[in-house]
N, C-alpha and C. Protein backbone atom coordinates (compact mmCIF):
# COMPACT_ATOMS: atom_id res chain seq x y z
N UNK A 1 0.85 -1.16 0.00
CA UNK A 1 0.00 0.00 0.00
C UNK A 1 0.89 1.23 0.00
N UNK A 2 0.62 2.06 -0.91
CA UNK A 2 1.25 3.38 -0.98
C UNK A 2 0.85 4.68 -0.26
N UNK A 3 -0.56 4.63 -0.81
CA UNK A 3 -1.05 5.93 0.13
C UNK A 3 -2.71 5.57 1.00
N UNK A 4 -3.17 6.67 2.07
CA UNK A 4 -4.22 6.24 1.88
C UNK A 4 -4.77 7.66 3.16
N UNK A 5 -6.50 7.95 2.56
CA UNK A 5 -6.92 8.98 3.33
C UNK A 5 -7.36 8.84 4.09
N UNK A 6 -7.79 9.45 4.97
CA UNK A 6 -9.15 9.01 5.98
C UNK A 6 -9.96 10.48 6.51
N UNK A 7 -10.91 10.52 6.25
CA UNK A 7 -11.72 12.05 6.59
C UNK A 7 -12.42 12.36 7.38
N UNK A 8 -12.48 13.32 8.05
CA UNK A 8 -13.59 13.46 9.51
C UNK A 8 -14.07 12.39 10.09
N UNK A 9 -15.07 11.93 9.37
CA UNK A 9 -16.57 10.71 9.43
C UNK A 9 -15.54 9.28 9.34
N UNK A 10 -14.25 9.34 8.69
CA UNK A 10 -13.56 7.80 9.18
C UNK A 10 -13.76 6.98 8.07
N UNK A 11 -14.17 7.61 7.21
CA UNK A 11 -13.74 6.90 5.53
C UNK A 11 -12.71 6.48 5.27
N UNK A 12 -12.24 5.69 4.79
CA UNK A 12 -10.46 5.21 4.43
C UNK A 12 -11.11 4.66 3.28
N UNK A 13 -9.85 5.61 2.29
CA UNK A 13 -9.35 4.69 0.69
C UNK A 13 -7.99 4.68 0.82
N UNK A 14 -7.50 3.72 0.45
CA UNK A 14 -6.36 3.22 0.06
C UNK A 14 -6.08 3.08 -1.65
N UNK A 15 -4.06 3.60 -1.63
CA UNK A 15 -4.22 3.08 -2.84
C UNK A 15 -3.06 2.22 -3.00
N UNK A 16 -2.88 1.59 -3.98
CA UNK A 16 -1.80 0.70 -3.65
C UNK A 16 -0.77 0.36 -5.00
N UNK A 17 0.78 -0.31 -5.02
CA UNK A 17 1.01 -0.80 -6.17
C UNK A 17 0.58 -1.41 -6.78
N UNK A 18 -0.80 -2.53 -6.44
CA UNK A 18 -1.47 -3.17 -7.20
C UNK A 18 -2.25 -2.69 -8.22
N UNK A 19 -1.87 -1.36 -8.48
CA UNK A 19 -2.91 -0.58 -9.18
C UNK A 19 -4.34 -0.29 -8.80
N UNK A 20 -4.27 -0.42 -7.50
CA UNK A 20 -6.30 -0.52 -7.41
C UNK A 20 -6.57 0.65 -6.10
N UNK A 21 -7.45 1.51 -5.76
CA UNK A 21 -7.82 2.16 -5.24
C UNK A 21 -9.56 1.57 -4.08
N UNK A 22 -9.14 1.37 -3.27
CA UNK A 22 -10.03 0.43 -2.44
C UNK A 22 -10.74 1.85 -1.27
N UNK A 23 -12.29 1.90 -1.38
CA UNK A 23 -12.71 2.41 -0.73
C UNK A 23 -13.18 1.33 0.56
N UNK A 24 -12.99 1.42 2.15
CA UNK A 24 -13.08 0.86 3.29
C UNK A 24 -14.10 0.91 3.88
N UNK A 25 -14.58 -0.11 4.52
CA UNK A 25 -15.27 -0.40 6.13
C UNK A 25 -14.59 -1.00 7.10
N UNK A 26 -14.13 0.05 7.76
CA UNK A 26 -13.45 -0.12 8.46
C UNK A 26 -13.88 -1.57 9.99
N UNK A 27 -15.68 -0.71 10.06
CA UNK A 27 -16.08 -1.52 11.30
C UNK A 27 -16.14 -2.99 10.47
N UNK A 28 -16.24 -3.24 9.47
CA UNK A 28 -16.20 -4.67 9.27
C UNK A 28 -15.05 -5.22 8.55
N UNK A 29 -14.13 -4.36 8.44
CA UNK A 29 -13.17 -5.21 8.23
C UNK A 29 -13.02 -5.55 6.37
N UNK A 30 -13.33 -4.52 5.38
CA UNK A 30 -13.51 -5.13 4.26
C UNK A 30 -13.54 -3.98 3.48
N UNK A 31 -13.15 -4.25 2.15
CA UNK A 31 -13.55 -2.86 0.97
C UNK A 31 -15.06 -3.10 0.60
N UNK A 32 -15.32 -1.97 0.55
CA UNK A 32 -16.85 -1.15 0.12
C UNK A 32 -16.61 -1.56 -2.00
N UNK A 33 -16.03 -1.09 -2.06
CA UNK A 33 -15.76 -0.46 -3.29
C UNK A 33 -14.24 -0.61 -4.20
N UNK A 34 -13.68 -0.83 -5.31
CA UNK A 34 -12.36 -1.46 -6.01
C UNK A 34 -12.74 -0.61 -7.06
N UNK A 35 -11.43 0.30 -7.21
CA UNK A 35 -11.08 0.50 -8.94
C UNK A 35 -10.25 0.34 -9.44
N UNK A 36 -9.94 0.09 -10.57
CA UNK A 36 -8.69 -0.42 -11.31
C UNK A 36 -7.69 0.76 -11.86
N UNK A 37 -6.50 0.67 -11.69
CA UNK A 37 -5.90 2.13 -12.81
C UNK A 37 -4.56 0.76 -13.57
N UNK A 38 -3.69 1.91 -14.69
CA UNK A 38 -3.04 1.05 -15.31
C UNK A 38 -1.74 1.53 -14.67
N UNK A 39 -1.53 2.10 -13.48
CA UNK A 39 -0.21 2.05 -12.75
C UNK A 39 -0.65 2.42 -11.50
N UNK A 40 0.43 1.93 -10.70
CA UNK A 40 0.80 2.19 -9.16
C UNK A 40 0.19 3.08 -8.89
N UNK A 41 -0.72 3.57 -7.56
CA UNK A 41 -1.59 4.64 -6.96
C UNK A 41 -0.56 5.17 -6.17
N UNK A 42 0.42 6.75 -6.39
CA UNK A 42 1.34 6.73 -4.94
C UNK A 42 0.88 7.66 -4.16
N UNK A 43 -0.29 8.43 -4.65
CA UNK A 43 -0.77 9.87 -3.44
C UNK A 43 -2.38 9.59 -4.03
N UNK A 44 -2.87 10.24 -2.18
CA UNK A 44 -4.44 10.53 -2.92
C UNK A 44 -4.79 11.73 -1.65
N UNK A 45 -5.82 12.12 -1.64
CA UNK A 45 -6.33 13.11 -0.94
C UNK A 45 -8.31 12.92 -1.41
N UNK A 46 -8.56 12.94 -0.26
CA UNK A 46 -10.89 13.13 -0.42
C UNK A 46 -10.65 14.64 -0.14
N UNK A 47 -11.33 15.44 -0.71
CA UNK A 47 -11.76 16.73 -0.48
C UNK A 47 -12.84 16.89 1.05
N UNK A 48 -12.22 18.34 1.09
CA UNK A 48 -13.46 18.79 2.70
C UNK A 48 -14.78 18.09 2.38
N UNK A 49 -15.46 18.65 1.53
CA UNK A 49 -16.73 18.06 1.64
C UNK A 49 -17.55 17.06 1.02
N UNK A 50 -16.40 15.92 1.03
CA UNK A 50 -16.23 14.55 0.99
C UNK A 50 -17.09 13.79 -0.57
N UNK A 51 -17.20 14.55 -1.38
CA UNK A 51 -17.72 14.48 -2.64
C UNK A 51 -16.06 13.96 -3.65
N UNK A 52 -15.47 14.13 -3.42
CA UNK A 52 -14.08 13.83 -4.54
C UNK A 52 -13.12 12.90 -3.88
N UNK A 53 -12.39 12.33 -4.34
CA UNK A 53 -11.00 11.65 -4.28
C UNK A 53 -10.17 12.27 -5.62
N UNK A 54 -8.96 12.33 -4.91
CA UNK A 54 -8.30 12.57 -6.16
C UNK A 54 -6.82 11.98 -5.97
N UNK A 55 -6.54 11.45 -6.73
CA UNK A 55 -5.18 10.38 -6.53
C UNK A 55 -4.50 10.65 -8.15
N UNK A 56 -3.21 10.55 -7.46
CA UNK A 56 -1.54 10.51 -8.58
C UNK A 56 -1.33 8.86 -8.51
N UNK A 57 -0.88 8.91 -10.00
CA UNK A 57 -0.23 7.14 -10.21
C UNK A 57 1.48 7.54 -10.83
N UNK A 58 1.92 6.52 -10.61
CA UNK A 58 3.38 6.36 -10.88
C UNK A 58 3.65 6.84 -12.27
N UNK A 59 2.74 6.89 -13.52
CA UNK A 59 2.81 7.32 -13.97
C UNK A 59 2.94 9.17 -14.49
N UNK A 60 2.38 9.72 -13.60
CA UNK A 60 1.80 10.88 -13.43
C UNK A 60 0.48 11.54 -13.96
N UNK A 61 -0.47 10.75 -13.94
CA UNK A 61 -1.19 11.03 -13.82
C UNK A 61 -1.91 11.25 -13.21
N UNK A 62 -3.05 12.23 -12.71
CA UNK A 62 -4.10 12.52 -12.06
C UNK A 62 -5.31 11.95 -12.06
N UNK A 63 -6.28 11.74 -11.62
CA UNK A 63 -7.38 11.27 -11.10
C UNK A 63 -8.55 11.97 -10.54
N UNK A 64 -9.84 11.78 -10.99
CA UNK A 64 -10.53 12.95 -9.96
C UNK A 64 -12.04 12.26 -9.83
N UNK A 65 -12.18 11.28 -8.79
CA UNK A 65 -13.01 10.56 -8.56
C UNK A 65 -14.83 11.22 -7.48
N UNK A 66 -15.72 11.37 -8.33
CA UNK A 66 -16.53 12.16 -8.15
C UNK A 66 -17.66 10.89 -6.90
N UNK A 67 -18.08 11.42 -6.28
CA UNK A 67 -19.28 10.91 -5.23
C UNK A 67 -18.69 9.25 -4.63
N UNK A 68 -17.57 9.19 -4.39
CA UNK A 68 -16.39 8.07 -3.65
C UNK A 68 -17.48 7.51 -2.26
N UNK A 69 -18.39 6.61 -2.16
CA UNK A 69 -18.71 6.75 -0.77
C UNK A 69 -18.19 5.31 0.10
């Protein structure tokens, strides 16, 4: 795992070299949610008012993931 956020309310996404971006439940122990990219996830950040994700891949590219819940 490379990066990963967590916001007010206790959301966690992770992203990882596996290429995949995993939104969390934490109380149970499991991903909510999986997306695929075609390189390594190494930064991400959810915005204040928890509507966006936005994550960098090894490649350099950007990301801008709209209503993440």
């Amino acid at each position: 795992m490379y990066s990963v956020a967590v916001d007010p309310e206790g959301r966690v996404v992770s992203g990882s070299r596996d290429r995949t971006i995993k939104v969390w439940d934490i109380e149970m122990g499991r991903y909510l949610d999986i997306f695929g990219n075609e390189s390594d996830i190494s930064c991400m950040a959810l915005s204040q008012d928890h509507r966006h994700l936005v994550c960098g891949d090894s490649q350099g590219h950007v990301w801008i993931f709209e209503g993440v819940r």
